[in-house]
N, C-alpha and C. Protein backbone atom coordinates (compact mmCIF):
# COMPACT_ATOMS: atom_id res chain seq x y z
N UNK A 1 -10.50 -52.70 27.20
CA UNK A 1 -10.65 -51.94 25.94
C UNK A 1 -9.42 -52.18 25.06
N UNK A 2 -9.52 -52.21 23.86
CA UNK A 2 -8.36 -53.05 23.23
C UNK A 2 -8.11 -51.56 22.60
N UNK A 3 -6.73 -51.86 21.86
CA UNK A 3 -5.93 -50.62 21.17
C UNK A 3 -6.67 -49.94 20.27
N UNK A 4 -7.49 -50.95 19.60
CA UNK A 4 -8.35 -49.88 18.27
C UNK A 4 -9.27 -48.86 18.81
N UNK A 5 -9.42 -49.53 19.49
CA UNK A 5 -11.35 -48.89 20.73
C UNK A 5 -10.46 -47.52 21.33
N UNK A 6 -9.06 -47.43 21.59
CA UNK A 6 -8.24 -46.58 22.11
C UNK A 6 -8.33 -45.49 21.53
N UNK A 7 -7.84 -45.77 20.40
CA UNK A 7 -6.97 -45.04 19.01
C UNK A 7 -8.42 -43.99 18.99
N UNK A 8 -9.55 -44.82 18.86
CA UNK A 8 -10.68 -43.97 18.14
C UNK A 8 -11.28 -43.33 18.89
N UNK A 9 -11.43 -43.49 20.18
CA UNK A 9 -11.82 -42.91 21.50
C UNK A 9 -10.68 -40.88 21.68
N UNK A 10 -9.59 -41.68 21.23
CA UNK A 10 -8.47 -40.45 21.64
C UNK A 10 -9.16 -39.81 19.75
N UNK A 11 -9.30 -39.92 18.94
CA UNK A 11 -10.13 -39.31 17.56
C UNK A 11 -10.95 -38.70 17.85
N UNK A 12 -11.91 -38.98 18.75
CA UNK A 12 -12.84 -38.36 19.20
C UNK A 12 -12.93 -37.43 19.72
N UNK A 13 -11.84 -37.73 21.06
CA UNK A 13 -12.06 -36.35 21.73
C UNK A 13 -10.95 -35.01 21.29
N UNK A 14 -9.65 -35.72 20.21
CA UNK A 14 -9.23 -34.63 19.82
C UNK A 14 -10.25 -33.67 18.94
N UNK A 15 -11.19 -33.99 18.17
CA UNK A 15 -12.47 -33.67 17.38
C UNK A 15 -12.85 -32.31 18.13
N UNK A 16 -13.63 -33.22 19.04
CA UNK A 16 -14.29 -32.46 20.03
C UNK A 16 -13.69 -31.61 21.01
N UNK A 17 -12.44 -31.61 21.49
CA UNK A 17 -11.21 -30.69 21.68
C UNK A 17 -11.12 -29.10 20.67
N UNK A 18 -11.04 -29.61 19.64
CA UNK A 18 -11.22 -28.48 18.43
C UNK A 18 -11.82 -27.89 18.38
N UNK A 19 -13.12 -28.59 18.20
CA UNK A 19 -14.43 -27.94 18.35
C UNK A 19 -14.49 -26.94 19.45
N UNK A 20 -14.33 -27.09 20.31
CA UNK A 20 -14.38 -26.34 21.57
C UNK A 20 -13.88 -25.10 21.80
N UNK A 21 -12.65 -25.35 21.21
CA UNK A 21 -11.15 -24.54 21.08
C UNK A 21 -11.62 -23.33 20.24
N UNK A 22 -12.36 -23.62 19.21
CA UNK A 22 -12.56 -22.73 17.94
C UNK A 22 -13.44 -21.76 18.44
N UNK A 23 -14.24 -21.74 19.61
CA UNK A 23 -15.21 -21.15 20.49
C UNK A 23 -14.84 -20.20 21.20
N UNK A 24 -13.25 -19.80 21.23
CA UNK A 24 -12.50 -19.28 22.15
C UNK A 24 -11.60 -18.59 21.24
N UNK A 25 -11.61 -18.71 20.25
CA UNK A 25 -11.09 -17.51 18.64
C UNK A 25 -12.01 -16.28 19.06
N UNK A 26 -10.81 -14.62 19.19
CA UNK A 26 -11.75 -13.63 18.60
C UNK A 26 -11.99 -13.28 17.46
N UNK A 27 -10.78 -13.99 16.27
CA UNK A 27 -11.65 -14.25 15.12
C UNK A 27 -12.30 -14.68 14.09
N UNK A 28 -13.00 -14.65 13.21
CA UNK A 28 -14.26 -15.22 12.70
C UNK A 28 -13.58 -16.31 11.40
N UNK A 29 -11.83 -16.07 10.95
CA UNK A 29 -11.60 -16.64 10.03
C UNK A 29 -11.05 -17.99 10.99
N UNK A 30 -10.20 -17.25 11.98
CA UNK A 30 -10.01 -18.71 12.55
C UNK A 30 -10.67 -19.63 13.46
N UNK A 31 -11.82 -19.01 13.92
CA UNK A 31 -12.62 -19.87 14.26
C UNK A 31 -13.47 -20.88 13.47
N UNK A 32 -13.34 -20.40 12.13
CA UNK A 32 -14.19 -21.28 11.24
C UNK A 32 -12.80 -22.43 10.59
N UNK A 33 -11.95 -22.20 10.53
CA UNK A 33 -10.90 -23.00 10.53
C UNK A 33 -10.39 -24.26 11.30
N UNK A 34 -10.48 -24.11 12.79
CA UNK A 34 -10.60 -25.03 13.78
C UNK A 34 -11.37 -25.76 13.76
N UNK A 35 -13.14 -24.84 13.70
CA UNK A 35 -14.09 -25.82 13.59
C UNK A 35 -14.48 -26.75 12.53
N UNK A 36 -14.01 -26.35 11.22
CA UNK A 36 -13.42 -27.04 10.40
C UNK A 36 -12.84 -28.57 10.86
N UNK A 37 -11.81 -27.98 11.05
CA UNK A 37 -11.22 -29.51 11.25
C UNK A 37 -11.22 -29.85 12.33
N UNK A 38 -11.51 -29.42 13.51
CA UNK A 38 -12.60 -30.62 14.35
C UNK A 38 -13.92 -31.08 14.35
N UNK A 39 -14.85 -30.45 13.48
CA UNK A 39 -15.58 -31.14 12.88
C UNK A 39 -15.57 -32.07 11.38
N UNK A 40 -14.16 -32.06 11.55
CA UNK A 40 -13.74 -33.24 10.49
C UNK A 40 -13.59 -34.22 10.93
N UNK A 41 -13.08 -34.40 12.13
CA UNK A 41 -12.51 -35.32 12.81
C UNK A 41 -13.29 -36.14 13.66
N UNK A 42 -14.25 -35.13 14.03
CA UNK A 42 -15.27 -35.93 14.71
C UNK A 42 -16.53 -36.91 14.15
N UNK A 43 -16.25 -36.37 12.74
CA UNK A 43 -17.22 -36.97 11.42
C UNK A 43 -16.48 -38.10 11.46
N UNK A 44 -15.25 -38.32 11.59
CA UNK A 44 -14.60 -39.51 11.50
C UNK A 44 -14.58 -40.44 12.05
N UNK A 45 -14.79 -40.25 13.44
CA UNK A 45 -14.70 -40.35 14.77
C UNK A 45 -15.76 -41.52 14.56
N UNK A 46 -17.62 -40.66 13.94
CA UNK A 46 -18.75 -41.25 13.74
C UNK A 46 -18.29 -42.20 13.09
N UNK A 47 -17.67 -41.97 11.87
CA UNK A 47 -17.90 -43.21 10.60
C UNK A 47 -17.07 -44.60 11.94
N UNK A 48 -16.26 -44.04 12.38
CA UNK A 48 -15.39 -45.72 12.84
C UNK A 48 -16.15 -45.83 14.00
N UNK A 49 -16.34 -45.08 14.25
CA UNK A 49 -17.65 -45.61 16.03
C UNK A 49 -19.18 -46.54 15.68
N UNK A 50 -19.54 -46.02 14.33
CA UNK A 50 -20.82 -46.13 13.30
C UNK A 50 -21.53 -45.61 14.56
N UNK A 51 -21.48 -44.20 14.47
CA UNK A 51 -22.35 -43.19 15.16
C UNK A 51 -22.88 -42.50 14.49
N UNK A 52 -23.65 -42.57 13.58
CA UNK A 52 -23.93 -41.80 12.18
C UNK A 52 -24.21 -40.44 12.51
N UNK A 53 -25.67 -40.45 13.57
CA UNK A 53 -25.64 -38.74 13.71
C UNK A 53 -24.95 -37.79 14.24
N UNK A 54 -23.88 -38.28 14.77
CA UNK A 54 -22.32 -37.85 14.78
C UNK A 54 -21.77 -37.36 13.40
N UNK A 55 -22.02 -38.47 12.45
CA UNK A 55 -21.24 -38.06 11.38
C UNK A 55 -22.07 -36.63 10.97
N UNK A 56 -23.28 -37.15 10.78
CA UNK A 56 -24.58 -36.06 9.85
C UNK A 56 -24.13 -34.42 10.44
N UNK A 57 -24.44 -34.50 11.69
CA UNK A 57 -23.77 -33.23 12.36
C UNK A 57 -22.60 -32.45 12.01
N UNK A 58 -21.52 -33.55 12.21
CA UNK A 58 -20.50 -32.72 11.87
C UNK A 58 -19.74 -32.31 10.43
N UNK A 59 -20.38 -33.48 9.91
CA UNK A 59 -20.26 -33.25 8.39
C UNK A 59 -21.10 -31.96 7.84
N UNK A 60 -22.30 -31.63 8.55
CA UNK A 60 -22.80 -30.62 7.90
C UNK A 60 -21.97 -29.48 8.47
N UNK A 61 -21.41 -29.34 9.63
CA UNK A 61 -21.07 -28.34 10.22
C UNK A 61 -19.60 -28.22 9.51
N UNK A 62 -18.92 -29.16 8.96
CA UNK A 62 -17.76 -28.79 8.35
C UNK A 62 -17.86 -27.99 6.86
N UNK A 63 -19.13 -28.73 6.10
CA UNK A 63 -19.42 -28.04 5.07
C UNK A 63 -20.06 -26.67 5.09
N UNK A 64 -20.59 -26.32 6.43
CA UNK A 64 -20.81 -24.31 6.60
C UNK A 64 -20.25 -23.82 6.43
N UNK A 65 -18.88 -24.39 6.97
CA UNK A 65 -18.15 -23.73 7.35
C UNK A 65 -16.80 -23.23 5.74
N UNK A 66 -17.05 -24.65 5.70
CA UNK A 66 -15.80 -24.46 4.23
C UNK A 66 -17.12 -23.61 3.37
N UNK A 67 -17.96 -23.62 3.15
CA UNK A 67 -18.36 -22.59 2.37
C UNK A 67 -18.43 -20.90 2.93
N UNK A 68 -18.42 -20.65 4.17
CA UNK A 68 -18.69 -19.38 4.17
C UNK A 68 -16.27 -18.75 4.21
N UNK A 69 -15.88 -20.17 4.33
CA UNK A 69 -14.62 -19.70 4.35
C UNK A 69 -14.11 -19.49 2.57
N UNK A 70 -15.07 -20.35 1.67
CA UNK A 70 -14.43 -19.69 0.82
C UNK A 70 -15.39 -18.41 -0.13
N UNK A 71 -16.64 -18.24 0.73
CA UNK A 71 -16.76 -16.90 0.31
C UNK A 71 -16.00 -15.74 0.70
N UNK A 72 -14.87 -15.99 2.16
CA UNK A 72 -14.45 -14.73 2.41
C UNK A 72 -13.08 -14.84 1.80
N UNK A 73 -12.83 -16.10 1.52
CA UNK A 73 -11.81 -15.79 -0.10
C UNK A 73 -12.27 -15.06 -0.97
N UNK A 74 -13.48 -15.38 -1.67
CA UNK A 74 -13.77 -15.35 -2.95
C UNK A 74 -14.54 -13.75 -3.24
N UNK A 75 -15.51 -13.81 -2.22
CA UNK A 75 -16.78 -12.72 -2.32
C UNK A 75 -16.11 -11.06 -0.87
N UNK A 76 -15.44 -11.56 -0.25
CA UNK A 76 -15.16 -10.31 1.19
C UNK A 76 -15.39 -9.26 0.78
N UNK A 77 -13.91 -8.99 -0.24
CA UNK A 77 -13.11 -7.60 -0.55
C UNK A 77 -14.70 -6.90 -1.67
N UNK A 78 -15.12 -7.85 -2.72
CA UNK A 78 -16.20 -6.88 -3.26
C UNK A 78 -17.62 -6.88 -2.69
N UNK A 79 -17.90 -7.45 -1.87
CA UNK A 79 -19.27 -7.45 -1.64
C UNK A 79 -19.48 -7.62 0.08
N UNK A 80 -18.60 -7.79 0.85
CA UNK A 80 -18.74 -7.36 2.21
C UNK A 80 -17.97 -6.24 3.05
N UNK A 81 -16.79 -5.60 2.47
CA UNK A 81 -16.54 -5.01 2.46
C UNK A 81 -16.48 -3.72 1.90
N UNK A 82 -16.74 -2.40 2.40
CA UNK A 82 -16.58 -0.95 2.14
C UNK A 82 -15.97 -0.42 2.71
N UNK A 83 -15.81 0.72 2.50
CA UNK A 83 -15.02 1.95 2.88
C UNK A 83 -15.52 3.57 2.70
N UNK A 84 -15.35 4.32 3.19
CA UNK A 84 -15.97 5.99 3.85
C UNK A 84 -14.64 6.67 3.64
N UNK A 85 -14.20 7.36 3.16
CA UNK A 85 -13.28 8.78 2.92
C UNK A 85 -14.35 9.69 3.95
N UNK A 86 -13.67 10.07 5.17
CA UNK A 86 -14.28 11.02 6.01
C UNK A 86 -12.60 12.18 6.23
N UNK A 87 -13.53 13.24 6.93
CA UNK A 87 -12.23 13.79 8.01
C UNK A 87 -12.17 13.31 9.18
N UNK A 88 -11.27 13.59 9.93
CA UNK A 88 -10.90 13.05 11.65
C UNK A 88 -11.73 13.78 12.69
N UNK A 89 -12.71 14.88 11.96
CA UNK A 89 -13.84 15.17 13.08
C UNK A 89 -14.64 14.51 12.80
N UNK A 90 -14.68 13.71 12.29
CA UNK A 90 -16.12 12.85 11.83
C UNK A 90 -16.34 12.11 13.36
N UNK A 91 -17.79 12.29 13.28
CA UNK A 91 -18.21 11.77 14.99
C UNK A 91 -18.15 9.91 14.62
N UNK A 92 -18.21 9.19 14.07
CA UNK A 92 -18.12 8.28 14.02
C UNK A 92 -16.49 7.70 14.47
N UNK A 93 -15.67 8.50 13.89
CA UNK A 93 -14.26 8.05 14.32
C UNK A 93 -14.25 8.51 15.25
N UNK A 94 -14.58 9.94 16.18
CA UNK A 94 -13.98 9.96 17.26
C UNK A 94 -14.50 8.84 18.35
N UNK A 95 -15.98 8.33 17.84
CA UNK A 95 -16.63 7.33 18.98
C UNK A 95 -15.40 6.16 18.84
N UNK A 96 -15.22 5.47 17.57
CA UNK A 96 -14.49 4.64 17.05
C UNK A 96 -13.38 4.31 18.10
N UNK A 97 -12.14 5.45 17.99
CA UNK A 97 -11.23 5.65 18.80
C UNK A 97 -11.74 5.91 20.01
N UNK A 98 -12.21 6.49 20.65
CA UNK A 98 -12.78 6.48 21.94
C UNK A 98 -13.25 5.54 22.84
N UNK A 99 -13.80 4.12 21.76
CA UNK A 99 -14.48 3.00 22.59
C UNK A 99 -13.48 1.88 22.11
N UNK A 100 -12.21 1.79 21.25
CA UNK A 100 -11.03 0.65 21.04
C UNK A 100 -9.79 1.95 21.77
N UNK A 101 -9.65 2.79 22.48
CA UNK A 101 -8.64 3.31 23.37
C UNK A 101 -7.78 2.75 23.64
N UNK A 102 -8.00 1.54 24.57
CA UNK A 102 -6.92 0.89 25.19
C UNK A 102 -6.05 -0.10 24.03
N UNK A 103 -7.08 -0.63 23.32
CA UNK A 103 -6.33 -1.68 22.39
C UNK A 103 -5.19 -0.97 21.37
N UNK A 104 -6.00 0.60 20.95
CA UNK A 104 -5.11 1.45 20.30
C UNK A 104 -3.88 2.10 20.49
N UNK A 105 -3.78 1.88 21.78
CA UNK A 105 -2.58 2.56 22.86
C UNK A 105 -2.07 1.40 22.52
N UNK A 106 -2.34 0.31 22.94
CA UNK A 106 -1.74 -1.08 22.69
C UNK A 106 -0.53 -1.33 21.78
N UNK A 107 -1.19 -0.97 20.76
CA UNK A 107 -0.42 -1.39 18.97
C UNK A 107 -0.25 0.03 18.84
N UNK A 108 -0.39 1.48 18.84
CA UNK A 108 0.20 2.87 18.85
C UNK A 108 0.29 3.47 19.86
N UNK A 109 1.12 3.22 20.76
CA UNK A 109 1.93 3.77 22.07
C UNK A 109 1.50 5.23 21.87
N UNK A 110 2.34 5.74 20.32
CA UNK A 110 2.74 7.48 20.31
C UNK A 110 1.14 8.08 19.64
N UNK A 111 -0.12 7.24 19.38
CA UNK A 111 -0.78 8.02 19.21
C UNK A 111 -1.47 8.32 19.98
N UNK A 112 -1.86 10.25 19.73
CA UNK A 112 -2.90 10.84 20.80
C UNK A 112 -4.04 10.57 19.94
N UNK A 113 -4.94 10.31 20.84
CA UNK A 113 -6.35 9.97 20.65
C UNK A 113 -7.37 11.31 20.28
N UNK A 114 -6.60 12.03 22.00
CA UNK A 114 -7.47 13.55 22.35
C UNK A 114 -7.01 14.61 21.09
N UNK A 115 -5.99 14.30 20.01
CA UNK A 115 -5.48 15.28 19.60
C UNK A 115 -5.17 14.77 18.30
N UNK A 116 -6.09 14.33 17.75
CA UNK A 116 -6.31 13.52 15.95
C UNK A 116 -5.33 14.05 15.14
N UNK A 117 -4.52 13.26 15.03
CA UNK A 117 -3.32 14.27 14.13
C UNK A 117 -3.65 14.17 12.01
N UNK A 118 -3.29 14.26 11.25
CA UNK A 118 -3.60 14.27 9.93
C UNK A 118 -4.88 15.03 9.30
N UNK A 119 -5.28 14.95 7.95
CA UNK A 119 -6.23 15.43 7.47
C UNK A 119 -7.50 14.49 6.68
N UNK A 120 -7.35 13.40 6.95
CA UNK A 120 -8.07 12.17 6.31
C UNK A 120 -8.34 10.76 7.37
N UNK A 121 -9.81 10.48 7.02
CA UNK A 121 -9.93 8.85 7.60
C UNK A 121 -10.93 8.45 7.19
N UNK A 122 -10.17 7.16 6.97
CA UNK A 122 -11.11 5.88 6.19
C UNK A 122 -11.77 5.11 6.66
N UNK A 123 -13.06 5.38 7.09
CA UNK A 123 -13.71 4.18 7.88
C UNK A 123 -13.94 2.96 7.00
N UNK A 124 -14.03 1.73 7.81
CA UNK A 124 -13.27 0.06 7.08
C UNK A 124 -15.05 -0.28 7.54
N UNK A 125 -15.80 -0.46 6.73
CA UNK A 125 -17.19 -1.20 7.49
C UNK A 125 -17.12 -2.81 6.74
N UNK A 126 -17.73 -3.87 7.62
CA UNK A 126 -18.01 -5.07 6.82
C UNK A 126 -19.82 -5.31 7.08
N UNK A 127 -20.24 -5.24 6.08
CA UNK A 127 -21.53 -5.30 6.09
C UNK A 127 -22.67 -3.80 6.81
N UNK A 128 -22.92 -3.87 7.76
CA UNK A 128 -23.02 -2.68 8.86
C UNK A 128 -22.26 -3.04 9.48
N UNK A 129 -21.49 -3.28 9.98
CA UNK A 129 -20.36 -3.16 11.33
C UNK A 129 -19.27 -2.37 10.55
N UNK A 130 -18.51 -1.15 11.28
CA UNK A 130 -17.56 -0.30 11.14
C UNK A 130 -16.40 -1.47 11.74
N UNK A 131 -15.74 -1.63 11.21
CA UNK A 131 -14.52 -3.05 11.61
C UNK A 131 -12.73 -2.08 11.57
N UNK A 132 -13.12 -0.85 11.50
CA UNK A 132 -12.02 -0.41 11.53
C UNK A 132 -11.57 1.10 10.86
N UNK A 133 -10.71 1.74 11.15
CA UNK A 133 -10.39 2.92 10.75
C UNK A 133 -8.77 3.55 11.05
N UNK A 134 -8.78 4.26 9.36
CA UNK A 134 -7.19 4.72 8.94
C UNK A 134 -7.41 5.65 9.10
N UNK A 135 -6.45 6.48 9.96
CA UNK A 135 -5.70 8.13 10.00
C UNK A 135 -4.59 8.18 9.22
N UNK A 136 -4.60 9.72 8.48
CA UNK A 136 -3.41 9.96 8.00
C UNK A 136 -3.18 11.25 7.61
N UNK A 137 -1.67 11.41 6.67
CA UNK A 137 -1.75 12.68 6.04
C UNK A 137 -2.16 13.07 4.89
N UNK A 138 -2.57 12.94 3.99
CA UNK A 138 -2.41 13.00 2.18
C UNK A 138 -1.92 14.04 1.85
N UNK A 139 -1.66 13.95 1.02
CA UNK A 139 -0.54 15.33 0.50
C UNK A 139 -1.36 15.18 -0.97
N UNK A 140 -0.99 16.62 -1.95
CA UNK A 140 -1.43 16.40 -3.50
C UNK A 140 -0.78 15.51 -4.17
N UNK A 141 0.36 15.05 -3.21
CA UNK A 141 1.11 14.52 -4.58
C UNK A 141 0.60 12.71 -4.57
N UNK A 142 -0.04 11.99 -3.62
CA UNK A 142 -0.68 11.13 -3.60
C UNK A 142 -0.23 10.42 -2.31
N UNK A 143 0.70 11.10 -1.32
CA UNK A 143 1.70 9.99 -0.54
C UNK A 143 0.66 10.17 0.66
N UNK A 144 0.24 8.90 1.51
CA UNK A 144 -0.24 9.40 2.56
C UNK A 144 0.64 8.24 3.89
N UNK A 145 0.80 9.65 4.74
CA UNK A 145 1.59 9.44 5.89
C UNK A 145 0.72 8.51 6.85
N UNK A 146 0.71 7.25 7.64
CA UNK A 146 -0.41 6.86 8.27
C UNK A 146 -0.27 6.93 9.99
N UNK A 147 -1.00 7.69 10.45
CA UNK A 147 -0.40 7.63 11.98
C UNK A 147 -1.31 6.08 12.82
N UNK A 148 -2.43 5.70 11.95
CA UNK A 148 -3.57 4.95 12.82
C UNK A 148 -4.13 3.88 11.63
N UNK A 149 -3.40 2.54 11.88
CA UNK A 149 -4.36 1.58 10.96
C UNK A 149 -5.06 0.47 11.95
N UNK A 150 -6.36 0.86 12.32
CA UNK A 150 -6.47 -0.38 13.25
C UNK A 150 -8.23 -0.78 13.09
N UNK A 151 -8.10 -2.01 13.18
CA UNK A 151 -9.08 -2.84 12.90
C UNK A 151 -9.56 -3.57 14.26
N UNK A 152 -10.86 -4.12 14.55
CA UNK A 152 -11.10 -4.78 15.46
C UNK A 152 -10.96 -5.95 15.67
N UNK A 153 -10.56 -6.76 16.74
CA UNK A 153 -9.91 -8.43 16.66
C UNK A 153 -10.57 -9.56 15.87
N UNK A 154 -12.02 -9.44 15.80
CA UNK A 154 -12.74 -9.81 14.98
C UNK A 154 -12.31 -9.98 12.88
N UNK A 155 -11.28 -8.97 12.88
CA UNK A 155 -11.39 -8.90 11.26
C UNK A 155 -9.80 -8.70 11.11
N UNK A 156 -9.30 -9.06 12.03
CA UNK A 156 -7.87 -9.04 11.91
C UNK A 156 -7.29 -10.36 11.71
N UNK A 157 -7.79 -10.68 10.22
CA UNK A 157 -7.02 -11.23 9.17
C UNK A 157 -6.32 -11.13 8.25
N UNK A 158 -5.99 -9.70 7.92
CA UNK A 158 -5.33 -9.39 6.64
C UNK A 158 -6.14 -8.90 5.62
N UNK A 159 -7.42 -9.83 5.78
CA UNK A 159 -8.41 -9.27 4.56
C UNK A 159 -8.61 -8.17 4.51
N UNK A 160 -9.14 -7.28 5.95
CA UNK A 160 -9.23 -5.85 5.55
C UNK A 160 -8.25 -4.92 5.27
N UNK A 161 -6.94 -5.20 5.37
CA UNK A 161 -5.83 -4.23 4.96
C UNK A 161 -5.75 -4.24 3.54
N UNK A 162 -5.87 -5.99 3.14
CA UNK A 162 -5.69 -5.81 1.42
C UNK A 162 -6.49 -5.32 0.67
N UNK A 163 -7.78 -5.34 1.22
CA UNK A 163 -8.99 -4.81 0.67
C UNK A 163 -8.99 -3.32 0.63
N UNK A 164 -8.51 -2.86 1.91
CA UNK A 164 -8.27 -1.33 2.18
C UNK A 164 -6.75 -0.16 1.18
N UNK A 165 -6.10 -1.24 1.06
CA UNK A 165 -5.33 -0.56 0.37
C UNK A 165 -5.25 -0.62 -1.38
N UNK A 166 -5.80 -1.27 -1.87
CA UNK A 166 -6.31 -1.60 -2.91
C UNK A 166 -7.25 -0.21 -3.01
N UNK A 167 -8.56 -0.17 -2.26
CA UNK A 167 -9.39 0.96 -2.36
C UNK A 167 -8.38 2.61 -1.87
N UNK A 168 -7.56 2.77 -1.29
CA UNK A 168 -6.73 3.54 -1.30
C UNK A 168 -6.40 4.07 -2.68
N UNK A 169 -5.42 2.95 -3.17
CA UNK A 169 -4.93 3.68 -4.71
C UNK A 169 -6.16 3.88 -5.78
N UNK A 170 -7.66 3.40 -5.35
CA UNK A 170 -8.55 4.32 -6.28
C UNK A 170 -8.91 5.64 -5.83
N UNK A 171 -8.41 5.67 -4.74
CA UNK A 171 -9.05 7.48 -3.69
C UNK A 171 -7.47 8.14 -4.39
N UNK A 172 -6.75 7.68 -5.20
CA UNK A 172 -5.77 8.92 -5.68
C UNK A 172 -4.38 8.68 -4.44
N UNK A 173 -4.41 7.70 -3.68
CA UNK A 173 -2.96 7.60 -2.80
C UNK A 173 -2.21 6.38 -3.95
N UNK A 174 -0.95 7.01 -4.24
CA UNK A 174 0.16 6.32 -4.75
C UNK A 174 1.41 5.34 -4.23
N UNK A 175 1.40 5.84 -2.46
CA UNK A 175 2.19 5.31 -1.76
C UNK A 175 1.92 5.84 -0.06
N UNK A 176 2.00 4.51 0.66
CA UNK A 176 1.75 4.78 2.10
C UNK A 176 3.17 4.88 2.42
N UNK A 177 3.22 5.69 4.20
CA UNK A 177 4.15 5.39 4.74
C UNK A 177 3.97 5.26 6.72
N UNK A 178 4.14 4.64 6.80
CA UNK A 178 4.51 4.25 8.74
C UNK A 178 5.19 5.04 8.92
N UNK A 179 5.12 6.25 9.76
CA UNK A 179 6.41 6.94 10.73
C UNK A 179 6.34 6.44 11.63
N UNK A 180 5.30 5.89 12.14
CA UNK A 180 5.14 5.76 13.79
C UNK A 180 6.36 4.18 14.21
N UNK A 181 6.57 4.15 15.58
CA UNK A 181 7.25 2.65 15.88
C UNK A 181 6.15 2.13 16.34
N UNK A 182 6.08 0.71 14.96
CA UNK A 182 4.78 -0.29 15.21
C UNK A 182 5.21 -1.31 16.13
N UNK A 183 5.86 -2.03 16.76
CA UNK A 183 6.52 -3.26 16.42
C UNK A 183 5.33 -4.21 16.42
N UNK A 184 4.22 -4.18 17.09
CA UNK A 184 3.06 -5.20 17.36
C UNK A 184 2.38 -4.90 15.94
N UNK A 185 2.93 -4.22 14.81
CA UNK A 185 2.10 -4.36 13.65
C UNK A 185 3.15 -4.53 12.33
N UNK A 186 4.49 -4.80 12.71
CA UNK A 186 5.48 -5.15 11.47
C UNK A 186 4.82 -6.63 10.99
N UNK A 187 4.15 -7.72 11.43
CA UNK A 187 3.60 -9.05 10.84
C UNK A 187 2.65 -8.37 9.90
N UNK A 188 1.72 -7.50 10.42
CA UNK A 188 0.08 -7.35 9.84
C UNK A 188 1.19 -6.34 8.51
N UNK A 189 2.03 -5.39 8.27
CA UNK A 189 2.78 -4.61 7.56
C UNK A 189 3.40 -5.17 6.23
N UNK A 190 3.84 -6.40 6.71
CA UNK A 190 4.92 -7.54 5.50
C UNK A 190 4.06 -7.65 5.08
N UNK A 191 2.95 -8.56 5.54
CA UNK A 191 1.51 -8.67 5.08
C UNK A 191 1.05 -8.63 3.72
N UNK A 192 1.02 -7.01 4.21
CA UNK A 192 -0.20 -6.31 3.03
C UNK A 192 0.95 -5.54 2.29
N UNK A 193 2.11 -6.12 2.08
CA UNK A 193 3.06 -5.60 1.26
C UNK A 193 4.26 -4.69 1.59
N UNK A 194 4.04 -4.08 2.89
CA UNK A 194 5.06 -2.98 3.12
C UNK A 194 6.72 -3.31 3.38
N UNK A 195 7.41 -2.06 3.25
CA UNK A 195 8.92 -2.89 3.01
C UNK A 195 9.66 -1.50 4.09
N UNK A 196 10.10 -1.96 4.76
CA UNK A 196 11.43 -0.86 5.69
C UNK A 196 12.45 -0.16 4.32
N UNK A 197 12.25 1.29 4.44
CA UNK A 197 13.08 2.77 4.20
C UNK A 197 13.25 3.13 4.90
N UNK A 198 14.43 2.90 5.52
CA UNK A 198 14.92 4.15 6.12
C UNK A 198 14.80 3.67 7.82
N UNK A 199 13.90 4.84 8.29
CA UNK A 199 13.08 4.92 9.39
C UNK A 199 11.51 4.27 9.14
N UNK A 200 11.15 4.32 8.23
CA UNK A 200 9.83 3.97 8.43
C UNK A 200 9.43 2.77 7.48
N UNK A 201 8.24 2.23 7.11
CA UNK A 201 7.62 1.49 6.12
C UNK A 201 7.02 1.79 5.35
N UNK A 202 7.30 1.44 4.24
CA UNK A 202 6.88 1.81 2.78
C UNK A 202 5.99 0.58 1.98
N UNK A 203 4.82 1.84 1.23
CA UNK A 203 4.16 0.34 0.67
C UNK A 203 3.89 1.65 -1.03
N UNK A 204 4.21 0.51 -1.82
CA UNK A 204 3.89 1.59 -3.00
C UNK A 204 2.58 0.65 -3.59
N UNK A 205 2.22 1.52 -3.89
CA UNK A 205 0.27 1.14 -4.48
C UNK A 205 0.35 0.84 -5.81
């Protein structure tokens, strides 16, 4: 087998490597990302092999994909995403918290589950699926304290925080704040804008 036959052989299966890989994302932005570009590669793979329905395949499968990735640029925040202003007895959040427990202990050590602290929560839905839910305090003056921002691994891209806090400052909040110690959520925090005061994190709306 000579060097070229090599080169394109190892094209291939990095392709199809990707492909694979992207199968094993819990979530939906980066799995379409991987498969992306290993089904780029493997389109490539076709054209120099002249495996065409290699190419046809993966070429279509790269173009699904770049389109539904740039609807969740373009279309997410207004048209797949909503949001619910509830209280913290709302039976939907307590199921919520009750069936992500462990993951929530996870990323909020200090929150009690059994013992809902604040006066407000925002259920995060994408489409019908509930993808997540905020606890907090609100006060009149617009500041709300947040003890619980958590989303399911599936939608933990960022999109729903920016989307969520955006819809915040139309519910009348002027400025969030973190008391709690996040450290597994200071990345997702810089993020969506927030900045260290003090003791805690600050995000002004």
């Amino acid at each position: 087998m000579d060097k070229t036959r090599i080169i394109f052989e190892v094209i291939g299966y990095v392709g199809t490597a990707l492909v694979l890989i992207s199968f094993l994302m819990s979530s939906v932005y980066k799995l379409r990302v991987i498969n992306t570009i290993g089904s780029a590669i493997s389109a490539v793979y076709g054209v120099l092999m002249h495996v065409y329905p290699t190419v046809a395949l993966n070429a279509t499968l790269a173009i699904i994909n770049i389109f539904f990735l740039w609807r969740h640029f373009t279309d997410k925040s207004e048209k797949i995403y909503s949001t619910k202003a509830t209280g913290i007895d709302d039976g939907m959040v307590r199921f919520f918290i009750e069936k992500y427990a462990e993951e929530i202990h996870e990323f909020f050590p200090s929150f009690d589950a059994m013992n809902l602290p604040g006066n407000v929560a925002y259920l995060i839905f994408s489409e019908d699926t509930l993808a997540g839910v905020l606890i907090g305090q609100k006060s009149r003056d617009g500041v709300l304290d947040i003890y619980l921002d958590f989303v399911t691994k599936t939608f933990r891209d960022f999109s729903v925080g920016k989307f969520l806090y955006r819809e915040l400052s139309n519910d009348g909040v002027n400025k969030c704040r973190f008391l709690a110690d996040i450290p597994k959520s200071y990345v997702y925090l810089r993020k969506v804008g927030y900045k260290r005061v003090g003791d805690y994190m600050e995000l002004e709306l």
